[in-house]
Each structure stands twice: as C-alpha cells, then as structure tokens.
C-alpha atoms as a PDB file:
ATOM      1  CA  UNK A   1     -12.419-176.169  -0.515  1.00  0.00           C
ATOM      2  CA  UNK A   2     -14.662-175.110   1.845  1.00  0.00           C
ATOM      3  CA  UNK A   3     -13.359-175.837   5.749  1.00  0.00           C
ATOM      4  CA  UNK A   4     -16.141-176.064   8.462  1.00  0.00           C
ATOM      5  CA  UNK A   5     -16.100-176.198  12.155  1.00  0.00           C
ATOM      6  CA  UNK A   6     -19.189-178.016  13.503  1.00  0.00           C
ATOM      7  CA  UNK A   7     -20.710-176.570  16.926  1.00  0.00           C
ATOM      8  CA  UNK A   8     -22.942-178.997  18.840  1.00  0.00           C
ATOM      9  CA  UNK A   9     -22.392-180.000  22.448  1.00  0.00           C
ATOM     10  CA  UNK A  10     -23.967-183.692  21.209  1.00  0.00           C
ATOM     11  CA  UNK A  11     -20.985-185.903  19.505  1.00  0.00           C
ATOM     12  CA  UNK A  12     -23.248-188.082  17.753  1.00  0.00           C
ATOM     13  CA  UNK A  13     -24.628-185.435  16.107  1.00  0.00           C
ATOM     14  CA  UNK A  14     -21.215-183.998  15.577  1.00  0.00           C
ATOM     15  CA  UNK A  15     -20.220-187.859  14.122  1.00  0.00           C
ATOM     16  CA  UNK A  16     -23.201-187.463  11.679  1.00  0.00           C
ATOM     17  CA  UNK A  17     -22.795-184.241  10.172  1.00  0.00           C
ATOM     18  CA  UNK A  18     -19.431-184.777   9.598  1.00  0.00           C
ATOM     19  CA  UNK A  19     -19.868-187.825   8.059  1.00  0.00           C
ATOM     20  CA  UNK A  20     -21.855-186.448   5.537  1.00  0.00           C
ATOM     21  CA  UNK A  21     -19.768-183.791   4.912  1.00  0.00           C
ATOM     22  CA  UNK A  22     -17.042-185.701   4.560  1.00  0.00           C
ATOM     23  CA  UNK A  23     -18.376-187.365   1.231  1.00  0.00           C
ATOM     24  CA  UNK A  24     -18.358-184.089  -0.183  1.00  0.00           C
ATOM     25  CA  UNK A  25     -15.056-183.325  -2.321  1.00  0.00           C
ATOM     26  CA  UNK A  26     -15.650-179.667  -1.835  1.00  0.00           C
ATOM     27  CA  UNK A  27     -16.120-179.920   2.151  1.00  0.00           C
ATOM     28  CA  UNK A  28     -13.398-180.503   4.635  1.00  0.00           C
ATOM     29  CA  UNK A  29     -14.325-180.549   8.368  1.00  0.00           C
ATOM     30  CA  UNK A  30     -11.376-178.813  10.331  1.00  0.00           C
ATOM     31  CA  UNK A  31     -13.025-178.937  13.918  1.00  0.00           C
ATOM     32  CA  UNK A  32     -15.202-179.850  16.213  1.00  0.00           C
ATOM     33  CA  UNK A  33     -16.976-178.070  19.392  1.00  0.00           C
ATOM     34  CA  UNK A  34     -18.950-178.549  21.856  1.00  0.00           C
ATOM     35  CA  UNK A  35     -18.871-175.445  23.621  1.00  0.00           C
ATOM     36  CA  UNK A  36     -19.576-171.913  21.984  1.00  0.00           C
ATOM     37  CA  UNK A  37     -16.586-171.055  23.525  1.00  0.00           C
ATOM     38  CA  UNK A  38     -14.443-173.624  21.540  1.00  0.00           C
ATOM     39  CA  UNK A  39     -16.009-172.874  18.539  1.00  0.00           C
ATOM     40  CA  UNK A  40     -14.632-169.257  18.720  1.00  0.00           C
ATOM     41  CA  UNK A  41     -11.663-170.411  19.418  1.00  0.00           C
ATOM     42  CA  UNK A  42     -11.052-173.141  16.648  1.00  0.00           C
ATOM     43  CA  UNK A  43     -12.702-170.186  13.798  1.00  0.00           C
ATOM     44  CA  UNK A  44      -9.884-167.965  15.482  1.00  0.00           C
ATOM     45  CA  UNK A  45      -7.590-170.677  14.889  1.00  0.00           C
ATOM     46  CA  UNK A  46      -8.265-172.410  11.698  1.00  0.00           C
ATOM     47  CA  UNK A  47     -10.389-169.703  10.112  1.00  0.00           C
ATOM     48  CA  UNK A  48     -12.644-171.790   8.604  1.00  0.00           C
ATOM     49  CA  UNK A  49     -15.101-170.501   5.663  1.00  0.00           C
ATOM     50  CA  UNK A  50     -18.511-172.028   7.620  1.00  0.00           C
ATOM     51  CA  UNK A  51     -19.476-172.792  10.874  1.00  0.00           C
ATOM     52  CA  UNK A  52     -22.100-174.764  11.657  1.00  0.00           C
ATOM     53  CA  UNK A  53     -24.148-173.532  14.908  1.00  0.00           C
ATOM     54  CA  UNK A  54     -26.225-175.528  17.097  1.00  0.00           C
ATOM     55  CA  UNK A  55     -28.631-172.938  19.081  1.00  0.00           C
ATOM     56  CA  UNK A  56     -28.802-175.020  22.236  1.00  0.00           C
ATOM     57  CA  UNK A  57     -26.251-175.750  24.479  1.00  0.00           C
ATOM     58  CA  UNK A  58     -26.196-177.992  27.858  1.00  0.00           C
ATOM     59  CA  UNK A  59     -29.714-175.320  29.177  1.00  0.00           C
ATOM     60  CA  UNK A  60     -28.366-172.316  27.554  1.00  0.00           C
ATOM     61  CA  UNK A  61     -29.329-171.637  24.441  1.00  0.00           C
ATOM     62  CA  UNK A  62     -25.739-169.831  23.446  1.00  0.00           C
ATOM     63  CA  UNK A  63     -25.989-170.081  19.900  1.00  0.00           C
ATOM     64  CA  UNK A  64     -26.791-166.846  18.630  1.00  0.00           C
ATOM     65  CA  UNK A  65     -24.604-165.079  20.859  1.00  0.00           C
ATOM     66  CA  UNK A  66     -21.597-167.310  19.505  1.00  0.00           C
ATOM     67  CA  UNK A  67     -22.804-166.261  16.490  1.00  0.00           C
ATOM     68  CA  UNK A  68     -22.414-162.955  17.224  1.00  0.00           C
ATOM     69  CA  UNK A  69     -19.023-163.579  18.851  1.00  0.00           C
ATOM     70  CA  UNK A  70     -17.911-165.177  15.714  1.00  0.00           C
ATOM     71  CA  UNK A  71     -19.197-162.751  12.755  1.00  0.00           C
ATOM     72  CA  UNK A  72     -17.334-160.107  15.376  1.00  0.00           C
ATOM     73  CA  UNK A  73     -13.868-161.779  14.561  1.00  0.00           C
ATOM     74  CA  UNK A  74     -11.298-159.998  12.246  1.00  0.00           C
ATOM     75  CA  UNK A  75     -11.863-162.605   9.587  1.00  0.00           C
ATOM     76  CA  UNK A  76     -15.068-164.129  10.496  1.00  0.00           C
ATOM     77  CA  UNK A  77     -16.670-167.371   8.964  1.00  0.00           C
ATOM     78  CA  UNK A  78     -20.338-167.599   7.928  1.00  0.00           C
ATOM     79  CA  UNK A  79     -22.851-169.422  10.171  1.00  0.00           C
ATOM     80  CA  UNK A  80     -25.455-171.901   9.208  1.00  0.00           C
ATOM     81  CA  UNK A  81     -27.712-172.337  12.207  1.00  0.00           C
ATOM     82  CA  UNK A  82     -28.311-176.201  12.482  1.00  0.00           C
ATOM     83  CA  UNK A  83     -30.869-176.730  15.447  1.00  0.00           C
ATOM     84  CA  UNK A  84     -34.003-178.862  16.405  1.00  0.00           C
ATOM     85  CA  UNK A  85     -35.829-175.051  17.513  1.00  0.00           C
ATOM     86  CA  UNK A  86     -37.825-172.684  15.482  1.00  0.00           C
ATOM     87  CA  UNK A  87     -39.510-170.500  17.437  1.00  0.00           C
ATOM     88  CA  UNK A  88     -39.571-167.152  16.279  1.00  0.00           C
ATOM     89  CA  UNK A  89     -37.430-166.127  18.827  1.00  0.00           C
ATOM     90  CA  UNK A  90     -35.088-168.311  17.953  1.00  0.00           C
ATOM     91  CA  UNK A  91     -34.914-167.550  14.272  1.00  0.00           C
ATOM     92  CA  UNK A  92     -35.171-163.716  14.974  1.00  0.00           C
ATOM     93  CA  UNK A  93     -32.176-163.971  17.532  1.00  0.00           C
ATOM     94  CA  UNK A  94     -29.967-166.155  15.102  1.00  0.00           C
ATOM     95  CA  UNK A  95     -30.666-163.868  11.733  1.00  0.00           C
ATOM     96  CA  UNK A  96     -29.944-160.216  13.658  1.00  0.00           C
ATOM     97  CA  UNK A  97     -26.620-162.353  15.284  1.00  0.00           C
ATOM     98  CA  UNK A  98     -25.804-162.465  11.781  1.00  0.00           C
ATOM     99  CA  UNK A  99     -26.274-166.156  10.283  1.00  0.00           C
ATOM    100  CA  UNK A 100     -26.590-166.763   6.593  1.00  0.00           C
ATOM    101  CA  UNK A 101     -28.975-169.521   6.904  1.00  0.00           C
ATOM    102  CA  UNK A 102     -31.107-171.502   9.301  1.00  0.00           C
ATOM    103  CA  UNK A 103     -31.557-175.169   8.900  1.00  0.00           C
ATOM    104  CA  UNK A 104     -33.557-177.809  11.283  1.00  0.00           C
ATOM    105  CA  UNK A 105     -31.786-181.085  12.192  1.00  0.00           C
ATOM    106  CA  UNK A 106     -33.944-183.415  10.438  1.00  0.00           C
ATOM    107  CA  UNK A 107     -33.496-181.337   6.585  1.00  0.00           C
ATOM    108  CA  UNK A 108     -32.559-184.256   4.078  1.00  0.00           C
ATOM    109  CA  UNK A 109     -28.842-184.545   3.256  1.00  0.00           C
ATOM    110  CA  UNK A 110     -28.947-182.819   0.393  1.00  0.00           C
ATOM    111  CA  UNK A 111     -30.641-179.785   1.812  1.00  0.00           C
ATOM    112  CA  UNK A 112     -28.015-179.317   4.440  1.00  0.00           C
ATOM    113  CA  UNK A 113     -24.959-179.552   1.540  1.00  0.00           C
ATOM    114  CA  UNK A 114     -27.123-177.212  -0.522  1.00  0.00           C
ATOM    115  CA  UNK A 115     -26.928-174.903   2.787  1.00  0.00           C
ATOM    116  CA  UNK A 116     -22.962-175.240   3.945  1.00  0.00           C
ATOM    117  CA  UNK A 117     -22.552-174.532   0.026  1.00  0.00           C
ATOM    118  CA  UNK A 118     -24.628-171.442  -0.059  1.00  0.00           C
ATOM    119  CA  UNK A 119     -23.649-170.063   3.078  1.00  0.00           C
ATOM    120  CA  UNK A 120     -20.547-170.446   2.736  1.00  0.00           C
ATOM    121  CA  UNK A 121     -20.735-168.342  -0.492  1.00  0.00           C
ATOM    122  CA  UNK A 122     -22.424-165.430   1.406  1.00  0.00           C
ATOM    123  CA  UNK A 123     -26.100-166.276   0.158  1.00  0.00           C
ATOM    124  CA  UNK A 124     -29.201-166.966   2.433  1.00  0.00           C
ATOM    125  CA  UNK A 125     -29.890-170.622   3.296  1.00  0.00           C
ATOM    126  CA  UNK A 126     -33.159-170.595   5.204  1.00  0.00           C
ATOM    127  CA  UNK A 127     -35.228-173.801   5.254  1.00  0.00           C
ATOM    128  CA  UNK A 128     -38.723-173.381   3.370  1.00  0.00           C
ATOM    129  CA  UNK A 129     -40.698-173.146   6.355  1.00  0.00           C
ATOM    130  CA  UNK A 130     -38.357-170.996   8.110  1.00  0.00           C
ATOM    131  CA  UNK A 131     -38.295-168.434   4.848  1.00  0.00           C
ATOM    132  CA  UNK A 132     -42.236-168.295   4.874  1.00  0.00           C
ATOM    133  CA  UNK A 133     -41.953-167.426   8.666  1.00  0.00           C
ATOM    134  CA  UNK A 134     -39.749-164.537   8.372  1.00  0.00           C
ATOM    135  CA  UNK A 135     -41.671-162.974   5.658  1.00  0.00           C
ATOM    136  CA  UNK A 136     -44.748-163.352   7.191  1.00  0.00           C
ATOM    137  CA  UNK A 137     -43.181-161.886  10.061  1.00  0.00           C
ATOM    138  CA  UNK A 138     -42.358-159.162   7.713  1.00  0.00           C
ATOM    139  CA  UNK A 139     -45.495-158.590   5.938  1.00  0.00           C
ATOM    140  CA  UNK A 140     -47.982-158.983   8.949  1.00  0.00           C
ATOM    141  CA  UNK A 141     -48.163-156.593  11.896  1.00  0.00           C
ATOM    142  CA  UNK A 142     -47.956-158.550  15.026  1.00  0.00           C
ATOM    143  CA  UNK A 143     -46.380-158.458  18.692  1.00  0.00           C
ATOM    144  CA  UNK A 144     -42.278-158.108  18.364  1.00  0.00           C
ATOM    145  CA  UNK A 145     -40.414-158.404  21.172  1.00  0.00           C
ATOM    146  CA  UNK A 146     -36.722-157.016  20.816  1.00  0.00           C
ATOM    147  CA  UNK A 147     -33.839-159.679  21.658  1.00  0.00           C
ATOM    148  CA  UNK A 148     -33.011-158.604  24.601  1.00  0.00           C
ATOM    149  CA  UNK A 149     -36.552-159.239  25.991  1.00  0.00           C
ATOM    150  CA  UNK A 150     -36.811-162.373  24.486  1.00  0.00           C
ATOM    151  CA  UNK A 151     -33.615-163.334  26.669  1.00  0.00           C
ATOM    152  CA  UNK A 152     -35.031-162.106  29.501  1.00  0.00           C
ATOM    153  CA  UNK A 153     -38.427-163.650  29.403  1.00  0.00           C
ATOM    154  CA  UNK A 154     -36.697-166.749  28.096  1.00  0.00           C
ATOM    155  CA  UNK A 155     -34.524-166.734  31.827  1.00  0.00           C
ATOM    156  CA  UNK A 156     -38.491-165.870  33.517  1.00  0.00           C
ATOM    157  CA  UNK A 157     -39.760-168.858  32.131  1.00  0.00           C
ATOM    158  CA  UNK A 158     -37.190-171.110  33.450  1.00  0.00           C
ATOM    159  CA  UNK A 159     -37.985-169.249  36.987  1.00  0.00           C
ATOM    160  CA  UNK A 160     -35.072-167.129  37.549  1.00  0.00           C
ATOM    161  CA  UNK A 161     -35.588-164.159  39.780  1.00  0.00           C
ATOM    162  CA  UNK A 162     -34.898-160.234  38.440  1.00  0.00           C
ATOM    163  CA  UNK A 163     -31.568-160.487  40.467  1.00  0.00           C
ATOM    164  CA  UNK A 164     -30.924-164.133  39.020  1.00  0.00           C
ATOM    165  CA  UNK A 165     -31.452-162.741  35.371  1.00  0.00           C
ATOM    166  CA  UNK A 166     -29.819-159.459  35.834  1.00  0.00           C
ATOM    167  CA  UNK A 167     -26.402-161.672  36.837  1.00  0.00           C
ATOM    168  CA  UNK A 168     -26.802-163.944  33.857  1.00  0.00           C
ATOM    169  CA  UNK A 169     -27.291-161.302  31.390  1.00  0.00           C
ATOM    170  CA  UNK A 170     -24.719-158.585  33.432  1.00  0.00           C
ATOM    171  CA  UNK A 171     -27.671-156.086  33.614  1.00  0.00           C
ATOM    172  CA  UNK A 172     -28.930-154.178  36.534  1.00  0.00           C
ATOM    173  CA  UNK A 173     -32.497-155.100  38.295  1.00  0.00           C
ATOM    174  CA  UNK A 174     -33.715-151.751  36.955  1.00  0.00           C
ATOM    175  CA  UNK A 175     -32.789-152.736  33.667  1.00  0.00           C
ATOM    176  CA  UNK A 176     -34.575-156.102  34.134  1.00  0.00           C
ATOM    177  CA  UNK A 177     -37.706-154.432  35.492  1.00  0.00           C
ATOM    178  CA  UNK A 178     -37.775-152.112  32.649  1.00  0.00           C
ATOM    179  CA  UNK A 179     -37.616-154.985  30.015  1.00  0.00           C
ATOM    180  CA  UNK A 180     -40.288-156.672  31.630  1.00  0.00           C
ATOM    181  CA  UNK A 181     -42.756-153.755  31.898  1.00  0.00           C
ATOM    182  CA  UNK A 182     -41.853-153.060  28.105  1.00  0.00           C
ATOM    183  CA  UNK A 183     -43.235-156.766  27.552  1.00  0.00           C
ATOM    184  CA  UNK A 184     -45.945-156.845  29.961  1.00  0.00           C
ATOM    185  CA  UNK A 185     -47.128-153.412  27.878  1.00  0.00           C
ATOM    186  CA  UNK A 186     -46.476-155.217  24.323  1.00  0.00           C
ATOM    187  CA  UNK A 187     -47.785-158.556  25.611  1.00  0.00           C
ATOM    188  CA  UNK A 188     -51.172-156.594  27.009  1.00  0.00           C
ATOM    189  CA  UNK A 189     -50.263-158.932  30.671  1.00  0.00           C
ATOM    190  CA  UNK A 190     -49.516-157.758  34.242  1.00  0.00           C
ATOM    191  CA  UNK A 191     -48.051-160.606  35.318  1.00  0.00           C
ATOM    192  CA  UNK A 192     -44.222-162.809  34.677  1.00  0.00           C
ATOM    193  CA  UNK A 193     -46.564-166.006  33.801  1.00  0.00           C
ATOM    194  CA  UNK A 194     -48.924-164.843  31.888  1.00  0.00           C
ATOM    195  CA  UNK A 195     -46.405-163.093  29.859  1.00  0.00           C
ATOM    196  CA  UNK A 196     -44.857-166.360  29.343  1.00  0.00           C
ATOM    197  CA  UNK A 197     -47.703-168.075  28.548  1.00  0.00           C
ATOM    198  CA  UNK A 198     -48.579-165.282  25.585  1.00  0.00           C
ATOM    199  CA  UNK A 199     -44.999-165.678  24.320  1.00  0.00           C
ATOM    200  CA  UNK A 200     -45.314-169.253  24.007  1.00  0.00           C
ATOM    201  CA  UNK A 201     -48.718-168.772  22.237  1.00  0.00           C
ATOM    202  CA  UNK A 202     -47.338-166.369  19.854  1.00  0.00           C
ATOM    203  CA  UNK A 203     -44.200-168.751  19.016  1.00  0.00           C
ATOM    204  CA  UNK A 204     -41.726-166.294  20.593  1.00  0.00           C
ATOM    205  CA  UNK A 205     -40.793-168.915  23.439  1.00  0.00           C
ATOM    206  CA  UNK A 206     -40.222-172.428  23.175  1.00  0.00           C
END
C-alpha cells in the first residue's frame, strides 16, 4: 500500500486529488496539509511512502524548501511535485531539493497515478515537457543561475528591498549584494529590473 500525504494550501484541490487516489486499491491518503509546515509534520508522523508537493503556497513559493525539509527526515518519503508552475526555476529548485518527479496540475488522471506509483518506487516521474526541458537544459549552454539567486531575484521581483530579502532568507545585506552582482554579471544587466525582466525572458522567473 502506498500512504500519501497531499500538500496544497487549496482544499479543493486537496478534495480532488484525493478523490482520485482514493479509487486506487494500491493508494491510501493518510493526510492532508496546507502548510509546508504541516506536511513535515504529518510525514514525521505517519511516515508516509509519497508526498505530494504543491510549489506555491499563500505568496511564498515554499515548496522546494519543504521538500528539502522532508527528504532531510530520518525516514523520509519521496516527493512528487504537483504544481500549476514550470519555470525553470521552479523545476531546477524542486529536482536539486530532491523530488522524484514533477507533474503539472492539469496531467490526465492516469498520468498522475502513473507518477505517485513511480515515485513512490524511487524512479523519476517528470511530465514529458518537463523531461525535454531539463535535458535541454543539460545539453545546451545557456545562463544558470544557482538557487539561491533565483530566491533572491524571485523576492526583487516582488519589490523587496536588500534588507527586506536578507530577513526573509536570514542572510546578511552583503550577502544579498553579492548574489545580485553575481546575477547582474551572468544576466549581462546593471540594474534589479532589468535583471528581472531577463530572468523572466529566459524562463527562470515566473
């Protein structure tokens, strides 16, 4: 039997999922979250063999560092990634969290029970487009921006200050500034908007 917590801060999307997995014989749905917070603490727990990740949460996309948090646990559960997003950035920061797979919301029902089932075994479950995307990523020399300056441009383009994203991230300024001249250099910009607008162009931002 495979037992999965479902992470999504929307309940009818919670309600959905779970009603398809509950036609499954195989699949047993032990929890629900709609916090990353509660969905470490229900895989603590229940220890559940899957959890299935929203990336988004309320304005904070927490989803890859729950992942993180939750692959981190002394017997940690797989991850499927189930999100509307697929930005590069996205996709980059939930595969080095450590998910198995990577799903969009709107993958037919049998795609997704294909995915809890393979993930939940330890094999990849990426969705086509998503699997052409990383290897092209792979194959093709192009602009990569490490996670950490994804999160802090990410926190620039919503308009936070260096101060404002050096609290949310627990950094210092300096650190901040650093980050952001390292993107600025890899970006080819001198300027916070312009480097947004280039990561947006490039898919790195949403």
């Amino acid at each position: 039997m495979i037992r999965v917590v479902i992470a999504d801060d929307h309940p009818v999307v919670r309600a959905g999922v779970r009603a398809l997995l509950d036609t499954e014989p195989d699949i047993a749905v032990v929890g629900e979250a709609a916090t990353p917070d509660e969905a470490v603490a229900l895989a603590e727990e229940l220890g559940p063999e899957l959890v299935l990740m929203d990336l988004q949460f309320g304005d904070r996309a927490a989803g890859a560092e729950a992942t993180r948090r939750l692959r981190a646990l002394a017997a940690p559960p797989y991850v499927l990634v189930l999100t509307n997003y697929d930005t590069d950035g996205d996709i980059l920061a939930a595969v080095e969290a450590g998910a198995s797979g990577y799903l969009l919301k709107d993958a037919p029902p049998h795609d997704l029970l294909a995915g809890v089932r393979a993930a939940a075994a330890g094999q990849s479950a990426l969705a086509p487009a998503i699997a052409g995307r990383l290897l092209a990523r792979l194959r093709e020399p192009r602009v990569t921006l490490s996670i950490r300056e994804i999160e802090v441009l990410r926190l620039v383009a919503r308009g936070a200050s260096n101060a404002e994203v050096a609290g949310r991230l627990h950094i210092t300024d300096a650190t901040v500034k650093s980050h952001l001249a390292h993107v600025f250099s890899k970006l080819g910009v001198s300027s916070r908007t312009a480097a947004v607008s280039a990561a947006r162009a490039l898919g790195v931002l949403r």
